[in-house]
PDB file of N, CA and C in Angstrom:
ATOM      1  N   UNK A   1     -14.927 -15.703 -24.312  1.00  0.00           N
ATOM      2  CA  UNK A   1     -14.739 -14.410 -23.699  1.00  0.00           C
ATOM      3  C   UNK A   1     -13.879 -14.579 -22.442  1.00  0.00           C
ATOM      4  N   UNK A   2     -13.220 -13.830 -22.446  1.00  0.00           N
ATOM      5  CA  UNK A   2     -12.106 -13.645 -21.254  1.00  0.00           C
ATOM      6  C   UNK A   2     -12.159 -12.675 -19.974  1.00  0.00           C
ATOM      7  N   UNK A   3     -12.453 -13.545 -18.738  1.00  0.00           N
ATOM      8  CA  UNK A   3     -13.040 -12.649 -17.987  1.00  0.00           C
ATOM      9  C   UNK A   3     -11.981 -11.864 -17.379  1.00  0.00           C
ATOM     10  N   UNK A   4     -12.319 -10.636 -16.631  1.00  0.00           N
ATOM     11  CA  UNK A   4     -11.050  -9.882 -16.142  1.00  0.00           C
ATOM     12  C   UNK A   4     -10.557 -10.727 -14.621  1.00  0.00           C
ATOM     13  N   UNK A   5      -9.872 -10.138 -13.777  1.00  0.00           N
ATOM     14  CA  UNK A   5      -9.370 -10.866 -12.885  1.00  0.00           C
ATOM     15  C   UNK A   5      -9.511  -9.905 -11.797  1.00  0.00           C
ATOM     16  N   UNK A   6      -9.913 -10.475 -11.006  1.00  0.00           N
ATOM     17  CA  UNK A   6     -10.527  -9.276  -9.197  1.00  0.00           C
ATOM     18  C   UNK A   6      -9.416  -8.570  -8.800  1.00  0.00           C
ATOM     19  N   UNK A   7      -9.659  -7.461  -8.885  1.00  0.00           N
ATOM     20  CA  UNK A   7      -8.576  -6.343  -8.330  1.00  0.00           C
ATOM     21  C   UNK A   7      -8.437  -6.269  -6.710  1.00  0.00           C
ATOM     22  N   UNK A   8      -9.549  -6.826  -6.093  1.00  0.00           N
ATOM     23  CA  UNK A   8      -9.526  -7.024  -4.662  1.00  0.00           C
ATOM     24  C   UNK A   8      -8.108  -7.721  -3.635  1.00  0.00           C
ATOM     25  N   UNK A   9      -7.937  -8.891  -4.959  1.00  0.00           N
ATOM     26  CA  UNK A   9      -6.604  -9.219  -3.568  1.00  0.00           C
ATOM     27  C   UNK A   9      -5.369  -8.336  -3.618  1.00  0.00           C
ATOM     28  N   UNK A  10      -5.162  -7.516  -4.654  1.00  0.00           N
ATOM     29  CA  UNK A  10      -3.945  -6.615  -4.739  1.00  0.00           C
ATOM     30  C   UNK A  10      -4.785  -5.315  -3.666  1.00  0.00           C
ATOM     31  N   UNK A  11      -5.586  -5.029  -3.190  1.00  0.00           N
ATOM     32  CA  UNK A  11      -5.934  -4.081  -2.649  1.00  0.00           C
ATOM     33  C   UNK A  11      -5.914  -4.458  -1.095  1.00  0.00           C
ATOM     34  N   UNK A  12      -5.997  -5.817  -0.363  1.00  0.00           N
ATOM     35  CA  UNK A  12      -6.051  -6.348   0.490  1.00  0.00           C
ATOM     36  C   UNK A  12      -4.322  -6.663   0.672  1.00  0.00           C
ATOM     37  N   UNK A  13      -3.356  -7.100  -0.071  1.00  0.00           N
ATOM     38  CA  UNK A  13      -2.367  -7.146   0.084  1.00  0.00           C
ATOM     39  C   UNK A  13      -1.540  -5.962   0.130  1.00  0.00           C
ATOM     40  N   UNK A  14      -1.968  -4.656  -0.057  1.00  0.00           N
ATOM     41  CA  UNK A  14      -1.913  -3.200  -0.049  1.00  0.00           C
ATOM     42  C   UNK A  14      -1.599  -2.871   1.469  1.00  0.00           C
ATOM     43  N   UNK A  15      -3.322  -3.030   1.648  1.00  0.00           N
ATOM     44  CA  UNK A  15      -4.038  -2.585   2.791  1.00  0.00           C
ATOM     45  C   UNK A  15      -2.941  -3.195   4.027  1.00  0.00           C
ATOM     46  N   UNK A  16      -2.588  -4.455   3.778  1.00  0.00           N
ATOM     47  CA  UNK A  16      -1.335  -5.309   4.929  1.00  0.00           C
ATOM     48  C   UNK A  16      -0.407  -4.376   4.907  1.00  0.00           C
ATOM     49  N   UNK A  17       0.143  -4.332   3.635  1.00  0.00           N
ATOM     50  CA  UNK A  17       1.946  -4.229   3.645  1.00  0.00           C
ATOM     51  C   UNK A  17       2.082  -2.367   4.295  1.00  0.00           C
ATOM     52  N   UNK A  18       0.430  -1.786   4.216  1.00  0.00           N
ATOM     53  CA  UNK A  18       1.022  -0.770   4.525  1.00  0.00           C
ATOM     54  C   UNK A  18       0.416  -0.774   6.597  1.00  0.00           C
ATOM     55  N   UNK A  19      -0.345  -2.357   6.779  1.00  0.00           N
ATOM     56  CA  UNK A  19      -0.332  -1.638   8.181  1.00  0.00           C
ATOM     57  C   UNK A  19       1.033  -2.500   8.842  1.00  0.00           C
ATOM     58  N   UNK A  20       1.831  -3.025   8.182  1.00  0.00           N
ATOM     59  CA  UNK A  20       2.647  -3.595   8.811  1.00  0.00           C
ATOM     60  C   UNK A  20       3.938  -2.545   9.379  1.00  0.00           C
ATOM     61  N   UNK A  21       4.083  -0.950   8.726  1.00  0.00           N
ATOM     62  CA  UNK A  21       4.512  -0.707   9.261  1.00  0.00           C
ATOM     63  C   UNK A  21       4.054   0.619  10.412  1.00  0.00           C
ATOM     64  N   UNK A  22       3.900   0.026  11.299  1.00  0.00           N
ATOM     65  CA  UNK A  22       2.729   0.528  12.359  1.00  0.00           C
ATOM     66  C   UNK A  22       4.011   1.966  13.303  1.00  0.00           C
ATOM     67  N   UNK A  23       4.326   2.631  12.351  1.00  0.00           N
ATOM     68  CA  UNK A  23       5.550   3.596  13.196  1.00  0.00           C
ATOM     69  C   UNK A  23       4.884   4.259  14.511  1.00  0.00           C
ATOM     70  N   UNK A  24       3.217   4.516  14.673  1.00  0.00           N
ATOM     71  CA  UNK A  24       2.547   5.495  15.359  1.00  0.00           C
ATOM     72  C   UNK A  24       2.240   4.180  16.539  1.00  0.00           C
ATOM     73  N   UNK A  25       2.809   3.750  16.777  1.00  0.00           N
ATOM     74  CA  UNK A  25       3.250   2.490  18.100  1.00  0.00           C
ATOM     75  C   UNK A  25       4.606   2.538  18.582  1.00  0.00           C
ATOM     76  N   UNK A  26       5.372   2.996  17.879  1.00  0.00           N
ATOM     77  CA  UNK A  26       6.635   3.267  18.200  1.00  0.00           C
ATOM     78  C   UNK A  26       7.262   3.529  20.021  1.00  0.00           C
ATOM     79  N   UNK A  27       6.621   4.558  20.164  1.00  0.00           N
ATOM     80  CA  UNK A  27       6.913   5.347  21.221  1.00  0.00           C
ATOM     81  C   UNK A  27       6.020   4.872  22.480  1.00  0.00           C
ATOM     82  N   UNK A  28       4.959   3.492  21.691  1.00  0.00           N
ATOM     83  CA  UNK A  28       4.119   2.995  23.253  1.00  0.00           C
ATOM     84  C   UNK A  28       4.994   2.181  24.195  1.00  0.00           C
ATOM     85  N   UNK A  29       5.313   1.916  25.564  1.00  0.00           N
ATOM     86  CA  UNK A  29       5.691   0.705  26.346  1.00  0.00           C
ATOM     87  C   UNK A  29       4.607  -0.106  26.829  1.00  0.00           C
ATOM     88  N   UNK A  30       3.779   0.015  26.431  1.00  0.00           N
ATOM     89  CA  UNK A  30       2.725  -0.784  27.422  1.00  0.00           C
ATOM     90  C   UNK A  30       2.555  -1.971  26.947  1.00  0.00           C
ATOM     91  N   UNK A  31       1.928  -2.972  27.607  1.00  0.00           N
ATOM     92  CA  UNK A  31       1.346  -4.176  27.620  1.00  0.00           C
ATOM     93  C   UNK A  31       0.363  -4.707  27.320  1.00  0.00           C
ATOM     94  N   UNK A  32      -0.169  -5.844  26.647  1.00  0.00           N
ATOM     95  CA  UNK A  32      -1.274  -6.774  26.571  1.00  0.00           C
ATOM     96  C   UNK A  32      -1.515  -7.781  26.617  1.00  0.00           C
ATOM     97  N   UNK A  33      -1.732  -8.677  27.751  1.00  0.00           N
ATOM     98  CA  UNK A  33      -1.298  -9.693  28.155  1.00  0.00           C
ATOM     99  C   UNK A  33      -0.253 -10.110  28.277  1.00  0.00           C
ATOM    100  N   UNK A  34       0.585  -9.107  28.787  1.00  0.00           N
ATOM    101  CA  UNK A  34       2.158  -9.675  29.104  1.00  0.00           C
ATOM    102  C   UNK A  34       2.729  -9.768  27.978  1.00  0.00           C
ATOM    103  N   UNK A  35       2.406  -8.559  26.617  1.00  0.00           N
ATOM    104  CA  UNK A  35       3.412  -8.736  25.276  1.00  0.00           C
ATOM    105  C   UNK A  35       3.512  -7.471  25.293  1.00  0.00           C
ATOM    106  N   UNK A  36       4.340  -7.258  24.729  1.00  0.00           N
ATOM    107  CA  UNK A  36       4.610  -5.572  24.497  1.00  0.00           C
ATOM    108  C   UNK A  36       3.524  -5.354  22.983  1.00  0.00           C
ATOM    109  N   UNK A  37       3.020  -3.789  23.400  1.00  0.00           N
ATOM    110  CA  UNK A  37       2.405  -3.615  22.484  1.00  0.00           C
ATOM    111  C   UNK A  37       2.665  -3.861  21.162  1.00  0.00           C
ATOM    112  N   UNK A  38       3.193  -3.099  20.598  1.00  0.00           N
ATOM    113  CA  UNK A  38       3.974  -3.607  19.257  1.00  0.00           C
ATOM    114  C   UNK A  38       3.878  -5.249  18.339  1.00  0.00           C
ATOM    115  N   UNK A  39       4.879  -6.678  19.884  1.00  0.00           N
ATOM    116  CA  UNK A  39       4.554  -7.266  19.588  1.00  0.00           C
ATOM    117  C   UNK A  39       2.954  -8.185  18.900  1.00  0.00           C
ATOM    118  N   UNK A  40       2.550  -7.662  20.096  1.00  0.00           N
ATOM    119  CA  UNK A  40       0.667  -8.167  20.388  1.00  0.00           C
ATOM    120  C   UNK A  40       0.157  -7.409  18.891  1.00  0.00           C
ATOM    121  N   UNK A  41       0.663  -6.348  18.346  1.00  0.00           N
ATOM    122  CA  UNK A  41      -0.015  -5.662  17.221  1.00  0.00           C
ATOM    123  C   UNK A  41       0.331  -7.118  16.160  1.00  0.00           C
ATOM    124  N   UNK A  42       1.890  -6.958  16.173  1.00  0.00           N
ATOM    125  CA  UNK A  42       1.923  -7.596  14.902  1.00  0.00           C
ATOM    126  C   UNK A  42       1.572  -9.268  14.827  1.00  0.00           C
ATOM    127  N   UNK A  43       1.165  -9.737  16.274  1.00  0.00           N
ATOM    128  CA  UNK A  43       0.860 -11.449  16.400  1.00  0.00           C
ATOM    129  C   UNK A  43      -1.021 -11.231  15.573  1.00  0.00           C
ATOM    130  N   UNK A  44      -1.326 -10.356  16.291  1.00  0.00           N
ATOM    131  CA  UNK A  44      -2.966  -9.925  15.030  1.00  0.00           C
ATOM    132  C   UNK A  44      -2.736  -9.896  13.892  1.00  0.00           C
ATOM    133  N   UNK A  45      -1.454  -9.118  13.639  1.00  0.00           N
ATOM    134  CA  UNK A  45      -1.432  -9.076  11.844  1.00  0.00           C
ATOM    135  C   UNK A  45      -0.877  -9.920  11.539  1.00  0.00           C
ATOM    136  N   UNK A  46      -0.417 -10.595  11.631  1.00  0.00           N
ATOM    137  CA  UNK A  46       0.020 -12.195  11.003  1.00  0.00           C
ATOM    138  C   UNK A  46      -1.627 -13.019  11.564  1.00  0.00           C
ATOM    139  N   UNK A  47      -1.952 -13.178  12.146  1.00  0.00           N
ATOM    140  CA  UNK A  47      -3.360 -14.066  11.991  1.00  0.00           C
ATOM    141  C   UNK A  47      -4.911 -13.115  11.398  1.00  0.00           C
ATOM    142  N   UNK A  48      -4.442 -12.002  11.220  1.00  0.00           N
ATOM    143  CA  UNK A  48      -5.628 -11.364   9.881  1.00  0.00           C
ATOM    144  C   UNK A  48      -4.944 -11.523   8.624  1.00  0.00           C
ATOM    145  N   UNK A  49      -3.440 -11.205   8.630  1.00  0.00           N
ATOM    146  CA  UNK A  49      -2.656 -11.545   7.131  1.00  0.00           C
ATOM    147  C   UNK A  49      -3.479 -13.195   6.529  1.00  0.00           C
ATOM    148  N   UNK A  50      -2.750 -14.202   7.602  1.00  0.00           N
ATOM    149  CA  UNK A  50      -3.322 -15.176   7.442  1.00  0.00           C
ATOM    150  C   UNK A  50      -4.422 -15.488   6.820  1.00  0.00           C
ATOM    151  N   UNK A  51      -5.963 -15.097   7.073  1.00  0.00           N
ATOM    152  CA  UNK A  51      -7.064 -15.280   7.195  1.00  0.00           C
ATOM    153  C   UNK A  51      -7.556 -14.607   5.694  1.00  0.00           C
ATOM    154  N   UNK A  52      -6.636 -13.730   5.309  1.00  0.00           N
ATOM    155  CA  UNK A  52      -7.058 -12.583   3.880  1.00  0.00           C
ATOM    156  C   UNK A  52      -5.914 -13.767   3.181  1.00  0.00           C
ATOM    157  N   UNK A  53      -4.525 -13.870   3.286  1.00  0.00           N
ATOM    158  CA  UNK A  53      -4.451 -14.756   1.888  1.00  0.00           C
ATOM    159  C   UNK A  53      -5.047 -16.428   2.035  1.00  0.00           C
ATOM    160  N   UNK A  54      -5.187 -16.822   3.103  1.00  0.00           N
ATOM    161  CA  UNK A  54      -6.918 -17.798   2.484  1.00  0.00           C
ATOM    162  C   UNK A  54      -7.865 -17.482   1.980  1.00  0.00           C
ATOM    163  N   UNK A  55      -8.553 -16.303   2.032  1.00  0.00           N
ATOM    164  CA  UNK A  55      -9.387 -15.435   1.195  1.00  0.00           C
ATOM    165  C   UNK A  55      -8.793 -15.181  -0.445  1.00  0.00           C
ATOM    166  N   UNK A  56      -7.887 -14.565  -0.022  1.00  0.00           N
ATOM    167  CA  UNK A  56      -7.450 -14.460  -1.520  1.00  0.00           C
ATOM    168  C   UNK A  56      -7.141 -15.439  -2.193  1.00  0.00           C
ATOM    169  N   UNK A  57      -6.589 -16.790  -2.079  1.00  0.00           N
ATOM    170  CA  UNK A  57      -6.288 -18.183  -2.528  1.00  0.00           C
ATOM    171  C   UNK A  57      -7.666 -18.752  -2.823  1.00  0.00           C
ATOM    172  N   UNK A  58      -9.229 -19.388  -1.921  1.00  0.00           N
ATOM    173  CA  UNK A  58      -9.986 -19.159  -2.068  1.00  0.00           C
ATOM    174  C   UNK A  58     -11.031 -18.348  -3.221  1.00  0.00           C
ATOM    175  N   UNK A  59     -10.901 -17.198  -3.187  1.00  0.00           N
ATOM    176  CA  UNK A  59     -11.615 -16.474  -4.055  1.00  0.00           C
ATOM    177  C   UNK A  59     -11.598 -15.647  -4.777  1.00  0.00           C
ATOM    178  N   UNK A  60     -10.409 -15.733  -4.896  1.00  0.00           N
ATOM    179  CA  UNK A  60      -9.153 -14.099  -5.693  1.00  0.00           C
ATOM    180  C   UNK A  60      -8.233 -15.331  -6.787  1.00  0.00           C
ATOM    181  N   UNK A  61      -8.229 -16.227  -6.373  1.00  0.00           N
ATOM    182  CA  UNK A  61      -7.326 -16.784  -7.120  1.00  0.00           C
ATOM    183  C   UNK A  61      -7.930 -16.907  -8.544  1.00  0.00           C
ATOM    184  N   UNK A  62      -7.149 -16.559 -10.135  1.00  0.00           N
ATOM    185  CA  UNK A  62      -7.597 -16.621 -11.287  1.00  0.00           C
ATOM    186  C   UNK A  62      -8.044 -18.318 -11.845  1.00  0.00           C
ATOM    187  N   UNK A  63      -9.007 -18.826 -11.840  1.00  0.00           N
ATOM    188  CA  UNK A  63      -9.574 -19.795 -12.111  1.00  0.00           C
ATOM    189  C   UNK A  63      -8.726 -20.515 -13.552  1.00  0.00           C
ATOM    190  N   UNK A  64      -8.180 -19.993 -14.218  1.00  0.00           N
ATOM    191  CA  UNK A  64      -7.565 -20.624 -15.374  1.00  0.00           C
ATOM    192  C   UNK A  64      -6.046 -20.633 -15.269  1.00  0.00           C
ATOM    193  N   UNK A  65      -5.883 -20.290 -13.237  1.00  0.00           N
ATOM    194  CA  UNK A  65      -4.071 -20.193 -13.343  1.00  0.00           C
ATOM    195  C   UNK A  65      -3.660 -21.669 -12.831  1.00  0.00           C
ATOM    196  N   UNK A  66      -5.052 -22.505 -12.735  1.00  0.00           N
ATOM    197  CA  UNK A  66      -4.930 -23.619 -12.267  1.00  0.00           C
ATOM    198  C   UNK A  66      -4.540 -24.492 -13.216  1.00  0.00           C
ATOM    199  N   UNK A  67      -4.880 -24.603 -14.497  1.00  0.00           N
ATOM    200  CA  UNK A  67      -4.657 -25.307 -15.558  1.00  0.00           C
ATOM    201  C   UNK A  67      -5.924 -25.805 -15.751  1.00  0.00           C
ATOM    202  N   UNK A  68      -6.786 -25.593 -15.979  1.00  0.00           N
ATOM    203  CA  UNK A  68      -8.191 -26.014 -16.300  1.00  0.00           C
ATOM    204  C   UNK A  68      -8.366 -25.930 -17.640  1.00  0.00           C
TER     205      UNK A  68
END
């Protein structure tokens, strides 16, 4: 029997690609710790991106794409 394959990491790779484009920051100047907002947003989303495709590699990955 052939099991199906977790729909979760296509929903998590979703969930990124659509906060990456963060337009409703656009118009901020301010600061956080001496980065501009914007930047400081997207240095988080590259280390939560990070942290979800180890997740997804980990536990999303299809067990028979390994060659088993």
């Amino acid at each position: 029997m052939h099991r199906s394959h977790p729909r979760w990491p296509l929903l998590v790779l979703l969930v990124l690609a659509a906060a990456f484009e963060n337009f409703w920051m656009w118009p901020d100047d301010g600061l956080i710790f001496g980065l501009p907002v914007n930047l400081a947003y997207h240095l988080g989303l590259c280390v939560v991106a990070s942290l979800a495709l180890a997740a997804i590699v980990r536990w999303g990955w299809p067990h028979d794409a390994a060659g088993d």
